[in-house]
C-alpha atoms as a PDB file:
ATOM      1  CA  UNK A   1      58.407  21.774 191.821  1.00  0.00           C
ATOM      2  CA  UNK A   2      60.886  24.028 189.915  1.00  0.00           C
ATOM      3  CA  UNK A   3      62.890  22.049 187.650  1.00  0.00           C
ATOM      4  CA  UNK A   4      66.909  24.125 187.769  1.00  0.00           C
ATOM      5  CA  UNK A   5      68.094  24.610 184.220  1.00  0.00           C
ATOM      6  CA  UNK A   6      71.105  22.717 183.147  1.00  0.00           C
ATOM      7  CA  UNK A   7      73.604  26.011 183.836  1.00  0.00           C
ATOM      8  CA  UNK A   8      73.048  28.516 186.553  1.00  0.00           C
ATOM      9  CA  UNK A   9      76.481  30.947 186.948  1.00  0.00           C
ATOM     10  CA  UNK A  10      76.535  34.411 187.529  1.00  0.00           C
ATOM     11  CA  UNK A  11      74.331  35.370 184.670  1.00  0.00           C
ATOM     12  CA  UNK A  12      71.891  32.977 185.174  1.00  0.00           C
ATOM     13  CA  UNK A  13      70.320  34.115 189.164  1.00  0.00           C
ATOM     14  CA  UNK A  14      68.046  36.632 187.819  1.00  0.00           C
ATOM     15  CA  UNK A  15      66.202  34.422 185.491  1.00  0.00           C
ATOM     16  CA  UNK A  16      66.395  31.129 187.890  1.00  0.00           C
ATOM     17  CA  UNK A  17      65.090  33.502 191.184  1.00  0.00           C
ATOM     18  CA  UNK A  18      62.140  34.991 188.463  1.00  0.00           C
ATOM     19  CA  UNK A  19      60.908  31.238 187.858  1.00  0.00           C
ATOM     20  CA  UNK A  20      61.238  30.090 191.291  1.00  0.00           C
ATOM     21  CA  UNK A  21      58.991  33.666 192.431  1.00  0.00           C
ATOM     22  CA  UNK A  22      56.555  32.156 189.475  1.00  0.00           C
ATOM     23  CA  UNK A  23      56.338  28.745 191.274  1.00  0.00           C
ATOM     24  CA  UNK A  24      55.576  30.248 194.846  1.00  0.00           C
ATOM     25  CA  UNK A  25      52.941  32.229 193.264  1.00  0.00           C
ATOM     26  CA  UNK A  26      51.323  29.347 191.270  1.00  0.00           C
ATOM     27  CA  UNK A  27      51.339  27.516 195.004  1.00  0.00           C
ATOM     28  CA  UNK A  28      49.761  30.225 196.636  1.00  0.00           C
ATOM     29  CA  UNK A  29      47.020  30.366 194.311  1.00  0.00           C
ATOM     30  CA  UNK A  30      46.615  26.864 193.682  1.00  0.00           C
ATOM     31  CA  UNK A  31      46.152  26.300 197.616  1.00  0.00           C
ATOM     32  CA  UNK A  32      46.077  28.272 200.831  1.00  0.00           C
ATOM     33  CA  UNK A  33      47.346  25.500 202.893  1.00  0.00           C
ATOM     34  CA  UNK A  34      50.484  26.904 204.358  1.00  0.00           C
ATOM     35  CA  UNK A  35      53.356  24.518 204.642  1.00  0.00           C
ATOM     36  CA  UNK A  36      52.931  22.730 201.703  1.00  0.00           C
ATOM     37  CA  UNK A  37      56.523  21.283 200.489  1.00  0.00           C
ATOM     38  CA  UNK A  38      58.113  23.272 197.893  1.00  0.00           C
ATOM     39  CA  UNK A  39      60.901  21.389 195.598  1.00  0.00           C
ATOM     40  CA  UNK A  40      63.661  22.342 193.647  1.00  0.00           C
ATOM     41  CA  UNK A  41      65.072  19.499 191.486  1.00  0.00           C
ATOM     42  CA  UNK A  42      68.910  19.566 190.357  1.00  0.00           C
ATOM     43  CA  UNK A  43      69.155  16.962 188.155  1.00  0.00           C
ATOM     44  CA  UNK A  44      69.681  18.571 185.072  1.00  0.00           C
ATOM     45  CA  UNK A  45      71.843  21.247 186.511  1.00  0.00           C
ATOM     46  CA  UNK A  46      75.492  20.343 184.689  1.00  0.00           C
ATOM     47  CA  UNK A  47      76.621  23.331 184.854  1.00  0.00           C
ATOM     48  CA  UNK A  48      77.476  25.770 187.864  1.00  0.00           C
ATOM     49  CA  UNK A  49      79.353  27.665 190.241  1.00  0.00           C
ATOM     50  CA  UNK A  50      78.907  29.421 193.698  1.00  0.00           C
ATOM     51  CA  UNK A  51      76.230  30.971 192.110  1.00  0.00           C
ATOM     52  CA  UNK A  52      73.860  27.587 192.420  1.00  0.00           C
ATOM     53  CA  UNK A  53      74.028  28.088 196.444  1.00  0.00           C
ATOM     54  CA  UNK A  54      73.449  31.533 196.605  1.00  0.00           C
ATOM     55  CA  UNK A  55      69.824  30.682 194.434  1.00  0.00           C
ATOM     56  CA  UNK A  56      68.849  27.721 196.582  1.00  0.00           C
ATOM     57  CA  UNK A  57      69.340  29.549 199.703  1.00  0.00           C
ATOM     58  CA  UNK A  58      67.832  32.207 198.341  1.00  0.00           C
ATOM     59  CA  UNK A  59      64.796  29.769 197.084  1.00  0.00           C
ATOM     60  CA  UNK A  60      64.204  28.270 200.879  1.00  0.00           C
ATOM     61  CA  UNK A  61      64.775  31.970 202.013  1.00  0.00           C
ATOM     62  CA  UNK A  62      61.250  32.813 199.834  1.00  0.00           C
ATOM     63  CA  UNK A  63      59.648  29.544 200.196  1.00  0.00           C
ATOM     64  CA  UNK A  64      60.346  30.108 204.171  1.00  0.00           C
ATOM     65  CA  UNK A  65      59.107  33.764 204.241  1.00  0.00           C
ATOM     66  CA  UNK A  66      55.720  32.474 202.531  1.00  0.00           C
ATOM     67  CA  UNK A  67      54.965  29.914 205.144  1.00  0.00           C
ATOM     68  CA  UNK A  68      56.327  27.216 202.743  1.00  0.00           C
ATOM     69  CA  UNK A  69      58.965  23.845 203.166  1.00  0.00           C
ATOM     70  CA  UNK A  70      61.772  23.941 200.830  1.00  0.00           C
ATOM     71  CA  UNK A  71      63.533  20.953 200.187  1.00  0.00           C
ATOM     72  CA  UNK A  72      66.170  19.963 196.884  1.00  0.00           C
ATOM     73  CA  UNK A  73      66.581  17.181 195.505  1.00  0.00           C
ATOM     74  CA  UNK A  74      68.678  15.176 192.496  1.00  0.00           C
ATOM     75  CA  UNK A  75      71.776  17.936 193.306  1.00  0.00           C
ATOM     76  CA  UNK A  76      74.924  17.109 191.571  1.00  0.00           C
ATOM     77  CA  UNK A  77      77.510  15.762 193.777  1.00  0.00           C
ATOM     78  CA  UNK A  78      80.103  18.585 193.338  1.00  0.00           C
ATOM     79  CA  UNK A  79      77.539  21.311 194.281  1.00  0.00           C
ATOM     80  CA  UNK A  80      76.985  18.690 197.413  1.00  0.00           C
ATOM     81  CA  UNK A  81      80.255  19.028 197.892  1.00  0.00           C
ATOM     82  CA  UNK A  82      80.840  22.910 197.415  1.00  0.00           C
ATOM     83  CA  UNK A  83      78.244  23.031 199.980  1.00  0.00           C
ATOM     84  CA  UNK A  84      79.670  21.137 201.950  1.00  0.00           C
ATOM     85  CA  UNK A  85      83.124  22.872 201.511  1.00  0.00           C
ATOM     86  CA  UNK A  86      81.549  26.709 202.485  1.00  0.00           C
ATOM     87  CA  UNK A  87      79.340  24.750 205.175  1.00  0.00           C
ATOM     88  CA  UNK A  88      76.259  25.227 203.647  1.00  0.00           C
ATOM     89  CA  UNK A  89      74.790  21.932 203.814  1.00  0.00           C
ATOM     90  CA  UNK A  90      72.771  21.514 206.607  1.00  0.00           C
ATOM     91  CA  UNK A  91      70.923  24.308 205.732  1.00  0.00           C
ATOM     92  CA  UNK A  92      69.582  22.448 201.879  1.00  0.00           C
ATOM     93  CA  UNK A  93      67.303  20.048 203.236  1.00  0.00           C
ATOM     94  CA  UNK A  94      67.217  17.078 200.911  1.00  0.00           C
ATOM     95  CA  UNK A  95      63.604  15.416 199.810  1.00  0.00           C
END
């Protein structure tokens, strides 16, 4: 599970995408059972903008591409609602 820092903007992808690589690769060598569940947790994310979409579609995009379920969970409600609002939703699977 990756735990999202409490601020991800603009500045803050590189270094968010960079621990999220570090988790897929701690899965893949703790197991080589494909299709194990892969988490991101929002709930100490207070801080954000588009930016938090972009990573957690990015996230399923690399959890995906490894054989890997991505699911988030805990998200704030007004990054719910921003994806909701650019129609994003459907594609963050909630655990």
């Amino acid at each position: 599970m990756l735990l999202l820092p409490a601020v991800i903007t603009h500045a803050e992808v590189p270094h968010v995408l960079d621990l999220f690589k570090q988790t897929l690769e701690q899965a893949a060598s703790a197991s080589e059972t494909t299709g194990v569940m892969l988490t991101v947790d929002g709930s100490a994310l207070r801080q954000f903008d588009s930016s938090a979409l972009a990573v957690l579609l990015e996230c399923q995009r690399m959890a995906r591409a490894r054989g890997r379920a991505f699911a988030v969970q805990s998200l704030p409600p007004r990054l719910s609602e921003l994806a909701r609002l650019y129609g994003v939703d459907g594609l963050l699977q909630s655990a």
